[in-house]
PDB file of N, CA and C in Angstrom:
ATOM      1  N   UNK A   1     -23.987 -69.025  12.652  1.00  0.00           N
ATOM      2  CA  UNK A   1     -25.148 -69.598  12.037  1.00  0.00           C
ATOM      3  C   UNK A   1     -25.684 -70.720  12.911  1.00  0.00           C
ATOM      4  N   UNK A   2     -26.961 -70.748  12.951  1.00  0.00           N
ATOM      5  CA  UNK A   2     -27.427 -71.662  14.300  1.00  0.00           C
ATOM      6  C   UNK A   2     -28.012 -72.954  13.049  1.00  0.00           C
ATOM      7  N   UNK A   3     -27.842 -73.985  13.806  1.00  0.00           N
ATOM      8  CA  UNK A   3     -28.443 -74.967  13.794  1.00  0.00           C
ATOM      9  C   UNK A   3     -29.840 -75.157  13.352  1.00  0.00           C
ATOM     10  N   UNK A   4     -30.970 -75.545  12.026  1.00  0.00           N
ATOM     11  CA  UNK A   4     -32.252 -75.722  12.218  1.00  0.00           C
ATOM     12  C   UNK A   4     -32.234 -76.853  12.495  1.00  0.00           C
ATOM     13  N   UNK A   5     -33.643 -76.852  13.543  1.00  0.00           N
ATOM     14  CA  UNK A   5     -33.841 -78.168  13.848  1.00  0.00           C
ATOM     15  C   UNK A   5     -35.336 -78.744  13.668  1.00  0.00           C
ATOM     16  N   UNK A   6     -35.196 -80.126  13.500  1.00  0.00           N
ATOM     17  CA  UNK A   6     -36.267 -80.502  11.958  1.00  0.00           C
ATOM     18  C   UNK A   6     -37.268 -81.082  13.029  1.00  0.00           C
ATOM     19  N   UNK A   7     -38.593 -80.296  12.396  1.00  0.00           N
ATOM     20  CA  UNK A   7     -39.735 -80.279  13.554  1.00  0.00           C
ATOM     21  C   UNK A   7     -40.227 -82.581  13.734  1.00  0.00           C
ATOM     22  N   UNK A   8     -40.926 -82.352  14.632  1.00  0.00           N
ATOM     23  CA  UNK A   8     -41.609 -83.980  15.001  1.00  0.00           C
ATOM     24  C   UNK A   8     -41.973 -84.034  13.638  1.00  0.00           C
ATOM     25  N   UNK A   9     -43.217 -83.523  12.877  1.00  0.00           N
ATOM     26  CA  UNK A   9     -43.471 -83.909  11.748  1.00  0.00           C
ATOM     27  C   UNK A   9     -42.978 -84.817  11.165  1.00  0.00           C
ATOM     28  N   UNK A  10     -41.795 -84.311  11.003  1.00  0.00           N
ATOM     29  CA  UNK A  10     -40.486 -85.074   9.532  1.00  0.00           C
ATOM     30  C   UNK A  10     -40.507 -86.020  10.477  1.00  0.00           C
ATOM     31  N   UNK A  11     -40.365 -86.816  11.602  1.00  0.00           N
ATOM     32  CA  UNK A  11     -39.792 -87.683  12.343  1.00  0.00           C
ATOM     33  C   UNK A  11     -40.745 -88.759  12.196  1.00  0.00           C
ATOM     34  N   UNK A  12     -42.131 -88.289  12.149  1.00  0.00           N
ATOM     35  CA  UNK A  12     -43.064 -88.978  12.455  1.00  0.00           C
ATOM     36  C   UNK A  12     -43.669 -89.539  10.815  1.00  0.00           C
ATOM     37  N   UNK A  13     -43.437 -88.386   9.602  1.00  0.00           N
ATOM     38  CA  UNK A  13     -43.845 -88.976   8.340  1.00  0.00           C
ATOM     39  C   UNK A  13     -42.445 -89.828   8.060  1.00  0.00           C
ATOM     40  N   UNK A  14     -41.655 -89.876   8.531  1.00  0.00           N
ATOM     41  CA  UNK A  14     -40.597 -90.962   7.900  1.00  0.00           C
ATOM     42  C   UNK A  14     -40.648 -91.882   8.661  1.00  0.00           C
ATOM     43  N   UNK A  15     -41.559 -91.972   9.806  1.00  0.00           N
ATOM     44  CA  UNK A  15     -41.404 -93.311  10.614  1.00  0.00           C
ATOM     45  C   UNK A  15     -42.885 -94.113  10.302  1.00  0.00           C
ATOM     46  N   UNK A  16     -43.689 -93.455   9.758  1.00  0.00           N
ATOM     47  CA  UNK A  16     -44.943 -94.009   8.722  1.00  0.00           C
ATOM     48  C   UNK A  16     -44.686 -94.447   7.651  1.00  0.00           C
ATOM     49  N   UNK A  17     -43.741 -93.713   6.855  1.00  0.00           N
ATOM     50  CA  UNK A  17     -43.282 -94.558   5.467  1.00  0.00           C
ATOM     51  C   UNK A  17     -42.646 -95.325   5.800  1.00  0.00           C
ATOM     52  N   UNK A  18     -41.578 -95.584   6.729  1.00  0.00           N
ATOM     53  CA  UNK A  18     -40.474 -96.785   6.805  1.00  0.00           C
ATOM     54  C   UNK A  18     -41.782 -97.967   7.353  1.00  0.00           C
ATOM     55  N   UNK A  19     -42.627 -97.230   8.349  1.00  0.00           N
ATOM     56  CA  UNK A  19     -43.630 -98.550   8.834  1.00  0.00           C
ATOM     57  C   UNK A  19     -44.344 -99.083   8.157  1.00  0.00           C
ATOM     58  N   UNK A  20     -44.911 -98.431   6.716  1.00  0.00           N
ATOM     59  CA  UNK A  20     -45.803 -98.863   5.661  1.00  0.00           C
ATOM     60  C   UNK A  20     -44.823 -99.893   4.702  1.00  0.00           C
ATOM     61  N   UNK A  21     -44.094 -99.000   4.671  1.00  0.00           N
ATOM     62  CA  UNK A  21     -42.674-100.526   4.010  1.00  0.00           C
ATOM     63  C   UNK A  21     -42.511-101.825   4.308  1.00  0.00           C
ATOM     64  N   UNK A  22     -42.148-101.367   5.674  1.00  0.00           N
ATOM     65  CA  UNK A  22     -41.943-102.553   6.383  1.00  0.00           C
ATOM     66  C   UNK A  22     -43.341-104.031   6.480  1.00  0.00           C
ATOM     67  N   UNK A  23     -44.662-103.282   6.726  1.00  0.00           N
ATOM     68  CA  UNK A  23     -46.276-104.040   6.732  1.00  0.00           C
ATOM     69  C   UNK A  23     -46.305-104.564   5.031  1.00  0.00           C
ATOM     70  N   UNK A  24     -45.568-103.773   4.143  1.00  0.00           N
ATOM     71  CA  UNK A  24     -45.977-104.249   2.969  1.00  0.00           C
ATOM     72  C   UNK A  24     -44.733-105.295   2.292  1.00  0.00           C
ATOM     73  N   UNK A  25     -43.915-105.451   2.771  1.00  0.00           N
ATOM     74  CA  UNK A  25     -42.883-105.900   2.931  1.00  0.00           C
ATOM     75  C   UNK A  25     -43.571-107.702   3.484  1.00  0.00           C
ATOM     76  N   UNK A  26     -43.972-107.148   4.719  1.00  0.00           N
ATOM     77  CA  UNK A  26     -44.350-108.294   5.666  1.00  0.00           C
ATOM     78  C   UNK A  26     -45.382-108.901   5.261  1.00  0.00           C
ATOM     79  N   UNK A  27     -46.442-108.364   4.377  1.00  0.00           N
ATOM     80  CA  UNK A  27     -47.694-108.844   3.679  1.00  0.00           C
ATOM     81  C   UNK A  27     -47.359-109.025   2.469  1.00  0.00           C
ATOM     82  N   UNK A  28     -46.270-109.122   1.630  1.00  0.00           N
ATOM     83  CA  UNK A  28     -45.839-109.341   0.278  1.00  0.00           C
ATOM     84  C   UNK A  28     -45.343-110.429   0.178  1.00  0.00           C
ATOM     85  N   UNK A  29     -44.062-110.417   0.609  1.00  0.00           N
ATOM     86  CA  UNK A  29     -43.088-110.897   0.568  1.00  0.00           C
ATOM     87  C   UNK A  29     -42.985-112.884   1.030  1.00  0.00           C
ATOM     88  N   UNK A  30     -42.390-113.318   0.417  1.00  0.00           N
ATOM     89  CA  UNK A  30     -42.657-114.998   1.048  1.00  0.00           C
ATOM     90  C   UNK A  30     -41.723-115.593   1.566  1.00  0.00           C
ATOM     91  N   UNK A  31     -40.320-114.957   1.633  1.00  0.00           N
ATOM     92  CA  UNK A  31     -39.250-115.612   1.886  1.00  0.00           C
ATOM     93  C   UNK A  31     -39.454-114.932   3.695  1.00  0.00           C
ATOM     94  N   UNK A  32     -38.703-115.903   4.387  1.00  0.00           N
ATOM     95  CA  UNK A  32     -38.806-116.151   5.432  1.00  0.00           C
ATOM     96  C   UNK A  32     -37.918-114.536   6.051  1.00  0.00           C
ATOM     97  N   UNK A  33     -36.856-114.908   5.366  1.00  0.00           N
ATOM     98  CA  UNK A  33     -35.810-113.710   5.840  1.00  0.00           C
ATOM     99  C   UNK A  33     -35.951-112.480   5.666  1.00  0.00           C
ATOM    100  N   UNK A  34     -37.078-112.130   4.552  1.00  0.00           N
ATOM    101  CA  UNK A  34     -37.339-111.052   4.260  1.00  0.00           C
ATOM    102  C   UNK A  34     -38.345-110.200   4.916  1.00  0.00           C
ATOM    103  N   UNK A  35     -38.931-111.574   5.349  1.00  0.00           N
ATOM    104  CA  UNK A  35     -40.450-110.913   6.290  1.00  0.00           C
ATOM    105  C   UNK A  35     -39.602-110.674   7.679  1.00  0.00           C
ATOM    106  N   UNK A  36     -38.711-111.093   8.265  1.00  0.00           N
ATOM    107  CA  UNK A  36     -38.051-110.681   9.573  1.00  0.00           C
ATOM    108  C   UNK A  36     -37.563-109.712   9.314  1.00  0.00           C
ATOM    109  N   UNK A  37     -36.588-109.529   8.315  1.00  0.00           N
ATOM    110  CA  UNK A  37     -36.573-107.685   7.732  1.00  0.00           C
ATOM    111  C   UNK A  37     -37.610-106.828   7.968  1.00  0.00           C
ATOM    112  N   UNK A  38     -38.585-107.324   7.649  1.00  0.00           N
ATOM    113  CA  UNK A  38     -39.600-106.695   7.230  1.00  0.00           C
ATOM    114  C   UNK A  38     -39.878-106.040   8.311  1.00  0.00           C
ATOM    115  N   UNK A  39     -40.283-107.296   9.739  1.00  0.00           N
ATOM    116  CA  UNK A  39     -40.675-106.888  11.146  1.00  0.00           C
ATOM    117  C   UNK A  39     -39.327-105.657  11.797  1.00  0.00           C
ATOM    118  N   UNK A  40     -38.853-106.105  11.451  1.00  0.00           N
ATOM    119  CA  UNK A  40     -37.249-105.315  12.259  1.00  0.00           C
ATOM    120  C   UNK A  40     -37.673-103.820  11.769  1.00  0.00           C
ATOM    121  N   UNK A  41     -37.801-103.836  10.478  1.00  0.00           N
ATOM    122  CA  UNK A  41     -37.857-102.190  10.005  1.00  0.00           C
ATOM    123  C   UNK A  41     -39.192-102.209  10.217  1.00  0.00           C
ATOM    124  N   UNK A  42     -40.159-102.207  11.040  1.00  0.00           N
ATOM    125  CA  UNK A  42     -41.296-101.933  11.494  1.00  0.00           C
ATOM    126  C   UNK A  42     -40.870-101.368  12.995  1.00  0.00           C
ATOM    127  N   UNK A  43     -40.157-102.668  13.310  1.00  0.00           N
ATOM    128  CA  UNK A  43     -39.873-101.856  14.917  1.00  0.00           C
ATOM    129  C   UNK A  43     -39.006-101.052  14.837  1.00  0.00           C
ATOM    130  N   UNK A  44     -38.177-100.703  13.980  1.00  0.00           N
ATOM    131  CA  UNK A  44     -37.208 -99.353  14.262  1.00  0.00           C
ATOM    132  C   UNK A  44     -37.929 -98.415  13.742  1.00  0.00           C
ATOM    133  N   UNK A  45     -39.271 -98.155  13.101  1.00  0.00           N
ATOM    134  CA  UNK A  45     -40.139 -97.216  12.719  1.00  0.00           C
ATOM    135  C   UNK A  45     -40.377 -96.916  14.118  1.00  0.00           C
ATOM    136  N   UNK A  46     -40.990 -97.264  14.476  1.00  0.00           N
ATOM    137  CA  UNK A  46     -41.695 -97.584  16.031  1.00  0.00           C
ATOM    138  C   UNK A  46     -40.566 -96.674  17.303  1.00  0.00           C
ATOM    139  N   UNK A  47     -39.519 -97.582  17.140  1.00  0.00           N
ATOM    140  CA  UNK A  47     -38.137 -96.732  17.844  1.00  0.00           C
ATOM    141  C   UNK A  47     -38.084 -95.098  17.186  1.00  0.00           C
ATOM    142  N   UNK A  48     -37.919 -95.050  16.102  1.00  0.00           N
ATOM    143  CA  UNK A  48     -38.006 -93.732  15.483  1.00  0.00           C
ATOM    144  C   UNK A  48     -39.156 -92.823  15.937  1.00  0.00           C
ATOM    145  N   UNK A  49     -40.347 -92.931  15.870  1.00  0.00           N
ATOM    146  CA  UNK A  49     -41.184 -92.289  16.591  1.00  0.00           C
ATOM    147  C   UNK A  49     -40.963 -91.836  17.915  1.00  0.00           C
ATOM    148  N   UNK A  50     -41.034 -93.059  18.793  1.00  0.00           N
ATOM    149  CA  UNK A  50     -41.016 -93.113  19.935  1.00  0.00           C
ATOM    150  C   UNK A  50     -39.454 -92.079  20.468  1.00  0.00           C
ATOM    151  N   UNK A  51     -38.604 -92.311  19.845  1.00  0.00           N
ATOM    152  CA  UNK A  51     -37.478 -91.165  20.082  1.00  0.00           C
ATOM    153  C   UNK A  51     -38.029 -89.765  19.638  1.00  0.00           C
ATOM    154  N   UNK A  52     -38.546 -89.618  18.886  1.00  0.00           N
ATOM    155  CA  UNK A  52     -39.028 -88.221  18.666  1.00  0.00           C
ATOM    156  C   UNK A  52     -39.858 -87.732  19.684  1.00  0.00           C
ATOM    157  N   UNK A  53     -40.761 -88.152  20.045  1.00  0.00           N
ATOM    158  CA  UNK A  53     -41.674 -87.913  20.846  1.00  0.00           C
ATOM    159  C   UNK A  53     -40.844 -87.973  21.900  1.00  0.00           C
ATOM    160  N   UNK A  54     -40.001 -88.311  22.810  1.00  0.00           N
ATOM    161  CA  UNK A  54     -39.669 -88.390  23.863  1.00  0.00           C
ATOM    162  C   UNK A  54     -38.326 -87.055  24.021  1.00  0.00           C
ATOM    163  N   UNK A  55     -37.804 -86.625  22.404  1.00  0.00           N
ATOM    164  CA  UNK A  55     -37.389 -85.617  22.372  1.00  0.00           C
ATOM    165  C   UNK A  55     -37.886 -84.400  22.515  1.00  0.00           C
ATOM    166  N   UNK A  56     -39.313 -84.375  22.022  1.00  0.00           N
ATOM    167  CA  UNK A  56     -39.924 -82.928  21.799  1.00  0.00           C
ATOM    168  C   UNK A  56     -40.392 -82.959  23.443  1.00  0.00           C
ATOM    169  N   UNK A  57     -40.786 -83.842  23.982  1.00  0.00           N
ATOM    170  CA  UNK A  57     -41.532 -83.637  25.179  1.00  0.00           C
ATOM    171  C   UNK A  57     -40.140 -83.593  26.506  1.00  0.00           C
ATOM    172  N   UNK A  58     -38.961 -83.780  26.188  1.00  0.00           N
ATOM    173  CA  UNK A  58     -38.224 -83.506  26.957  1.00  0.00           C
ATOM    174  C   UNK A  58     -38.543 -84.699  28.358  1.00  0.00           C
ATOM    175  N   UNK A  59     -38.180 -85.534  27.807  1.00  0.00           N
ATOM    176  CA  UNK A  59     -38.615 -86.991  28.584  1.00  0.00           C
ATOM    177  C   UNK A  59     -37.853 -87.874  28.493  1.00  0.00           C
ATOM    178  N   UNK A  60     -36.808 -88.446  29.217  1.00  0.00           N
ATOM    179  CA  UNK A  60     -36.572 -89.766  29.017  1.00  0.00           C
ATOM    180  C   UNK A  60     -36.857 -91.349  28.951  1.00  0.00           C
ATOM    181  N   UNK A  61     -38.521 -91.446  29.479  1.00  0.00           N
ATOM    182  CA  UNK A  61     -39.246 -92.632  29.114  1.00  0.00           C
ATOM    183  C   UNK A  61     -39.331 -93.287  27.862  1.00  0.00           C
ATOM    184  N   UNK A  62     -39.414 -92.235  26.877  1.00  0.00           N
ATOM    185  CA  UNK A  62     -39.534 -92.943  25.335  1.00  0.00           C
ATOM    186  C   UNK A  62     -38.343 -93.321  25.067  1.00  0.00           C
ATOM    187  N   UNK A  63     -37.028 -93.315  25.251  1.00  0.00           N
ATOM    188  CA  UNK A  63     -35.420 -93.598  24.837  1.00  0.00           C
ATOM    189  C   UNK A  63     -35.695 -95.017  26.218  1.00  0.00           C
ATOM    190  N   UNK A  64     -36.250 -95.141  26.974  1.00  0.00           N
ATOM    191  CA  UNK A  64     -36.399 -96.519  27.741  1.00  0.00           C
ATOM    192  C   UNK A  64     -36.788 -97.245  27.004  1.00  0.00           C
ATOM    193  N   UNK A  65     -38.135 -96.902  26.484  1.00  0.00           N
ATOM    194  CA  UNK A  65     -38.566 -97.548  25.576  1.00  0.00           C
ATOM    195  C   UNK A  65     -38.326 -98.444  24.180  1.00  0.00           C
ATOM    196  N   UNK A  66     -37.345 -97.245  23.736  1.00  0.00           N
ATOM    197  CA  UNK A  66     -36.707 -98.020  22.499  1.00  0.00           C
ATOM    198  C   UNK A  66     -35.348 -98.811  22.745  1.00  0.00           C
ATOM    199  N   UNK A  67     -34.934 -98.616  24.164  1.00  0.00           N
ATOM    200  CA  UNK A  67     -33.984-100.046  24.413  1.00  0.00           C
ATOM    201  C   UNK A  67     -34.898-100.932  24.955  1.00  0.00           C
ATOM    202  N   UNK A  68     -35.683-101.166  24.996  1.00  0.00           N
ATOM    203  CA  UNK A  68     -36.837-102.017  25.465  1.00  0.00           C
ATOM    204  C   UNK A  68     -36.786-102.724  24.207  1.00  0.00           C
ATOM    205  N   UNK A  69     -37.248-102.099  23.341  1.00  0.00           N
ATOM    206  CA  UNK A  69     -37.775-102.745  22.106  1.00  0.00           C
ATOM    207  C   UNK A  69     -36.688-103.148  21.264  1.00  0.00           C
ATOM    208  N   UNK A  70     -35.424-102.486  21.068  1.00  0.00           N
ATOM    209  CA  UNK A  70     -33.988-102.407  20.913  1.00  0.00           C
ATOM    210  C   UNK A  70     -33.941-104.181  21.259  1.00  0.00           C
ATOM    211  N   UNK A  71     -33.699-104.326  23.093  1.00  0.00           N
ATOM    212  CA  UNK A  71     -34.047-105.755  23.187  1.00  0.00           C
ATOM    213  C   UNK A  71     -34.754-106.636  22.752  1.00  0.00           C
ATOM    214  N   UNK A  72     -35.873-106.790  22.753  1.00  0.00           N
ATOM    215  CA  UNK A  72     -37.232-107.669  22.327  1.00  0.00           C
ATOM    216  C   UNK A  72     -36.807-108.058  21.095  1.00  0.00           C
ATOM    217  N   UNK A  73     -36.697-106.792  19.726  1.00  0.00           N
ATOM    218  CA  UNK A  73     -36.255-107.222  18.508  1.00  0.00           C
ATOM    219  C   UNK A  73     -34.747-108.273  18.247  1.00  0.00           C
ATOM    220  N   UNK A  74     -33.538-108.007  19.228  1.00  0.00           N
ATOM    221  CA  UNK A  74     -32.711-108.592  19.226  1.00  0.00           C
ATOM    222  C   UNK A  74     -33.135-109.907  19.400  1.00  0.00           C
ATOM    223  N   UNK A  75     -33.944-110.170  20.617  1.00  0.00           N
ATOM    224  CA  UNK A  75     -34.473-112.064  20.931  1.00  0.00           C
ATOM    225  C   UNK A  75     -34.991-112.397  19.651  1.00  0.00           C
ATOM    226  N   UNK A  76     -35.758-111.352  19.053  1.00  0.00           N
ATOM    227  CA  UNK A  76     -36.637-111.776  18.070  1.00  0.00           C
ATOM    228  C   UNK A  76     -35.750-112.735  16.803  1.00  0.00           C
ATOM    229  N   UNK A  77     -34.790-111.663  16.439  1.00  0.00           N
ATOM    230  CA  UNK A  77     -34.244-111.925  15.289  1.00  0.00           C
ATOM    231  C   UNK A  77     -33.491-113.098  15.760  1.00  0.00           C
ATOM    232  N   UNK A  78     -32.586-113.428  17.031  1.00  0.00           N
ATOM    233  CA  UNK A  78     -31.714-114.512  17.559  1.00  0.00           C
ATOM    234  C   UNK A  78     -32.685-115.961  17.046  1.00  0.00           C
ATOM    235  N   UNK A  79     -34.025-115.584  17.548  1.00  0.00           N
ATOM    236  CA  UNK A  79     -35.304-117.181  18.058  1.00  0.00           C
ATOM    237  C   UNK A  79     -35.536-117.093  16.308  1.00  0.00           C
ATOM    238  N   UNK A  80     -35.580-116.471  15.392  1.00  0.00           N
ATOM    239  CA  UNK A  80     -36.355-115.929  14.051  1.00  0.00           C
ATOM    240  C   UNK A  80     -35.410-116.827  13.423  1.00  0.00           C
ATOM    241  N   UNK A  81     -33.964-116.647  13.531  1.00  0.00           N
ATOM    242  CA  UNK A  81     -32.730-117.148  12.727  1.00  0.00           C
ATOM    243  C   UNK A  81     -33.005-118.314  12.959  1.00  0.00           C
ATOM    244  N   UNK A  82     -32.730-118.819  14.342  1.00  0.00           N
ATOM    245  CA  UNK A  82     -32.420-120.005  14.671  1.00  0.00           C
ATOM    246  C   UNK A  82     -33.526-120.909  13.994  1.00  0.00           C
ATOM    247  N   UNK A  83     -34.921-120.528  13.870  1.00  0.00           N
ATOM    248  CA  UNK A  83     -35.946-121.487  13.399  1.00  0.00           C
ATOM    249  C   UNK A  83     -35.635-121.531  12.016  1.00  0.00           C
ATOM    250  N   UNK A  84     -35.480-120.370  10.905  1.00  0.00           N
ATOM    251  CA  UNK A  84     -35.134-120.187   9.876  1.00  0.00           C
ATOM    252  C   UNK A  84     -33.609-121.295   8.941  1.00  0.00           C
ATOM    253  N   UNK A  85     -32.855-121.257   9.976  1.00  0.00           N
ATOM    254  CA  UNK A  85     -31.666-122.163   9.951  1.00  0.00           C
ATOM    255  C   UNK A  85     -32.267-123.783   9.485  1.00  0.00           C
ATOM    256  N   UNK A  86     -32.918-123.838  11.394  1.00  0.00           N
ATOM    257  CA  UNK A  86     -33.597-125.173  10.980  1.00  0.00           C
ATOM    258  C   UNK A  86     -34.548-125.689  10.115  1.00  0.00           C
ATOM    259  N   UNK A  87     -35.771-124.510   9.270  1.00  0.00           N
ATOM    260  CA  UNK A  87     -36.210-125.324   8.374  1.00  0.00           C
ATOM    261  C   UNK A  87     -35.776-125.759   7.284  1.00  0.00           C
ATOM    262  N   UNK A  88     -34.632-124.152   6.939  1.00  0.00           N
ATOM    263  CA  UNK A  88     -33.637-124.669   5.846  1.00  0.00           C
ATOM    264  C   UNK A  88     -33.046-125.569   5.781  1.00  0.00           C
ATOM    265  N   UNK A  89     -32.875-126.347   6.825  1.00  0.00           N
ATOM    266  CA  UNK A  89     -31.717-127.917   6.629  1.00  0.00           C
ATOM    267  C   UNK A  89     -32.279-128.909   6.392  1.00  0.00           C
ATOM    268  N   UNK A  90     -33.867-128.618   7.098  1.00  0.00           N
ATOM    269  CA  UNK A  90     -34.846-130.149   6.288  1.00  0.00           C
ATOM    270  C   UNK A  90     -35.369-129.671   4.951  1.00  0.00           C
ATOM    271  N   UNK A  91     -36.191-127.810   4.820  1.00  0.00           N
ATOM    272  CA  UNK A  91     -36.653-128.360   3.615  1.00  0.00           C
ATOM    273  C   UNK A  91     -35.304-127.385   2.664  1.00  0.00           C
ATOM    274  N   UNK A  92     -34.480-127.171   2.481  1.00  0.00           N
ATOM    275  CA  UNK A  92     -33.844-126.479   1.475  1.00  0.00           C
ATOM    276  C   UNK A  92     -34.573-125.440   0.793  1.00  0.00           C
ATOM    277  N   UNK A  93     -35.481-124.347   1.616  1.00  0.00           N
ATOM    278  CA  UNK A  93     -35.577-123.441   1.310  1.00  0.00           C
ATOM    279  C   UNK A  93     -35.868-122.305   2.621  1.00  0.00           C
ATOM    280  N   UNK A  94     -36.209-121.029   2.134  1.00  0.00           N
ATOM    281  CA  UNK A  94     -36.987-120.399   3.116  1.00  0.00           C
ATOM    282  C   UNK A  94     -37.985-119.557   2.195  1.00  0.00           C
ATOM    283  N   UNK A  95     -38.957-120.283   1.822  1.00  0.00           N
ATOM    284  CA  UNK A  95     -39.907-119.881   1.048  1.00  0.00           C
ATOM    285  C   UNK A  95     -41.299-120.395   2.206  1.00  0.00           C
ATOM    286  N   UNK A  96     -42.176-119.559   2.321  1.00  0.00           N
ATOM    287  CA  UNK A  96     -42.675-119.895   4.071  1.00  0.00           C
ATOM    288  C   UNK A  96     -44.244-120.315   3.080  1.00  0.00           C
ATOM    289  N   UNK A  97     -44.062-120.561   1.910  1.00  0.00           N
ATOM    290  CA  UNK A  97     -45.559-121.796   0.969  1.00  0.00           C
ATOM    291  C   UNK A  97     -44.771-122.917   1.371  1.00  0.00           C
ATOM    292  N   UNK A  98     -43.636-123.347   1.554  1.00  0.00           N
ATOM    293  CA  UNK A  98     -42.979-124.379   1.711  1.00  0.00           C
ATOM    294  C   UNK A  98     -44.047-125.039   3.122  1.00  0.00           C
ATOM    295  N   UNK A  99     -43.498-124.077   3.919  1.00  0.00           N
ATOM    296  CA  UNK A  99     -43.528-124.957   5.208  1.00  0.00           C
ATOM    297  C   UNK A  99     -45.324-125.602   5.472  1.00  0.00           C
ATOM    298  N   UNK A 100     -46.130-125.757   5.048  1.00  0.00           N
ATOM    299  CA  UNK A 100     -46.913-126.658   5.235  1.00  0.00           C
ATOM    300  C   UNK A 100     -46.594-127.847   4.699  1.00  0.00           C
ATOM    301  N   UNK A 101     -45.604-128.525   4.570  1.00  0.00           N
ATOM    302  CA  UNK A 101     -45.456-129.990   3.840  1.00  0.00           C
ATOM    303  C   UNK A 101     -44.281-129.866   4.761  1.00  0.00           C
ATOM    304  N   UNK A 102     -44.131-129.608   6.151  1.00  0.00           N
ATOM    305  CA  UNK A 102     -43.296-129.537   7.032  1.00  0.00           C
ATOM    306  C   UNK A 102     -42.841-130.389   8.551  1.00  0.00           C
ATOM    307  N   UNK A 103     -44.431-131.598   7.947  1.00  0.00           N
ATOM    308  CA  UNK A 103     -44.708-132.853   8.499  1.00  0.00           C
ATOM    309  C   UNK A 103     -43.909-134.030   7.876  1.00  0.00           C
ATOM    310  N   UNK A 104     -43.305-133.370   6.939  1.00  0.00           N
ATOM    311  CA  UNK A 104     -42.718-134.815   6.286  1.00  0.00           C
ATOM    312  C   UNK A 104     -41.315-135.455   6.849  1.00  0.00           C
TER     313      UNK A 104
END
């Protein structure tokens, strides 16, 4: 019995819903940590695509790509935390209505 194998389509409508999640997520949401969630599962939508496409076309540029971005998101989340840390210690939250009274 052979193997089916699941056309770009499916690859590409689940990497639109995870990306619509993720934008509505990122446009909803107020807590600090949640919206970096938010971005992360945007870019692994993004990775998800971009692996598909680089599968069907029999290419290894798009799998460059998503350790590219693989990286970028890692700095992201490292520089994301670290600011997140620090507003939490002055203002005791990560509610991001907070941070305009972030002069005080």
């Amino acid at each position: 019995m052979e193997a089916s194998e699941v056309s770009i389509e499916l690859y590409v409508l689940l990497s639109a819903v995870l990306f619509a999640m993720g934008a509505l997520g990122f446009l909803i949401r107020r807590n600090a940590i949640l919206i970096f969630m938010s971005v992360e599962l945007m870019l692994n939508s993004a990775n998800l695509a971009l692996a598909a496409f680089a599968r069907q076309w029999g290419n290894a540029d798009g799998h460059l790509m998503v350790f590219f971005v693989m990286t970028v998101a890692a700095a992201e989340v490292a520089v994301g935390l670290a600011l997140i840390v620090a507003i939490f210690k002055t203002k005791k939250s990560t509610n991001i209505d907070d941070l305009h009274m972030f002069k005080d």
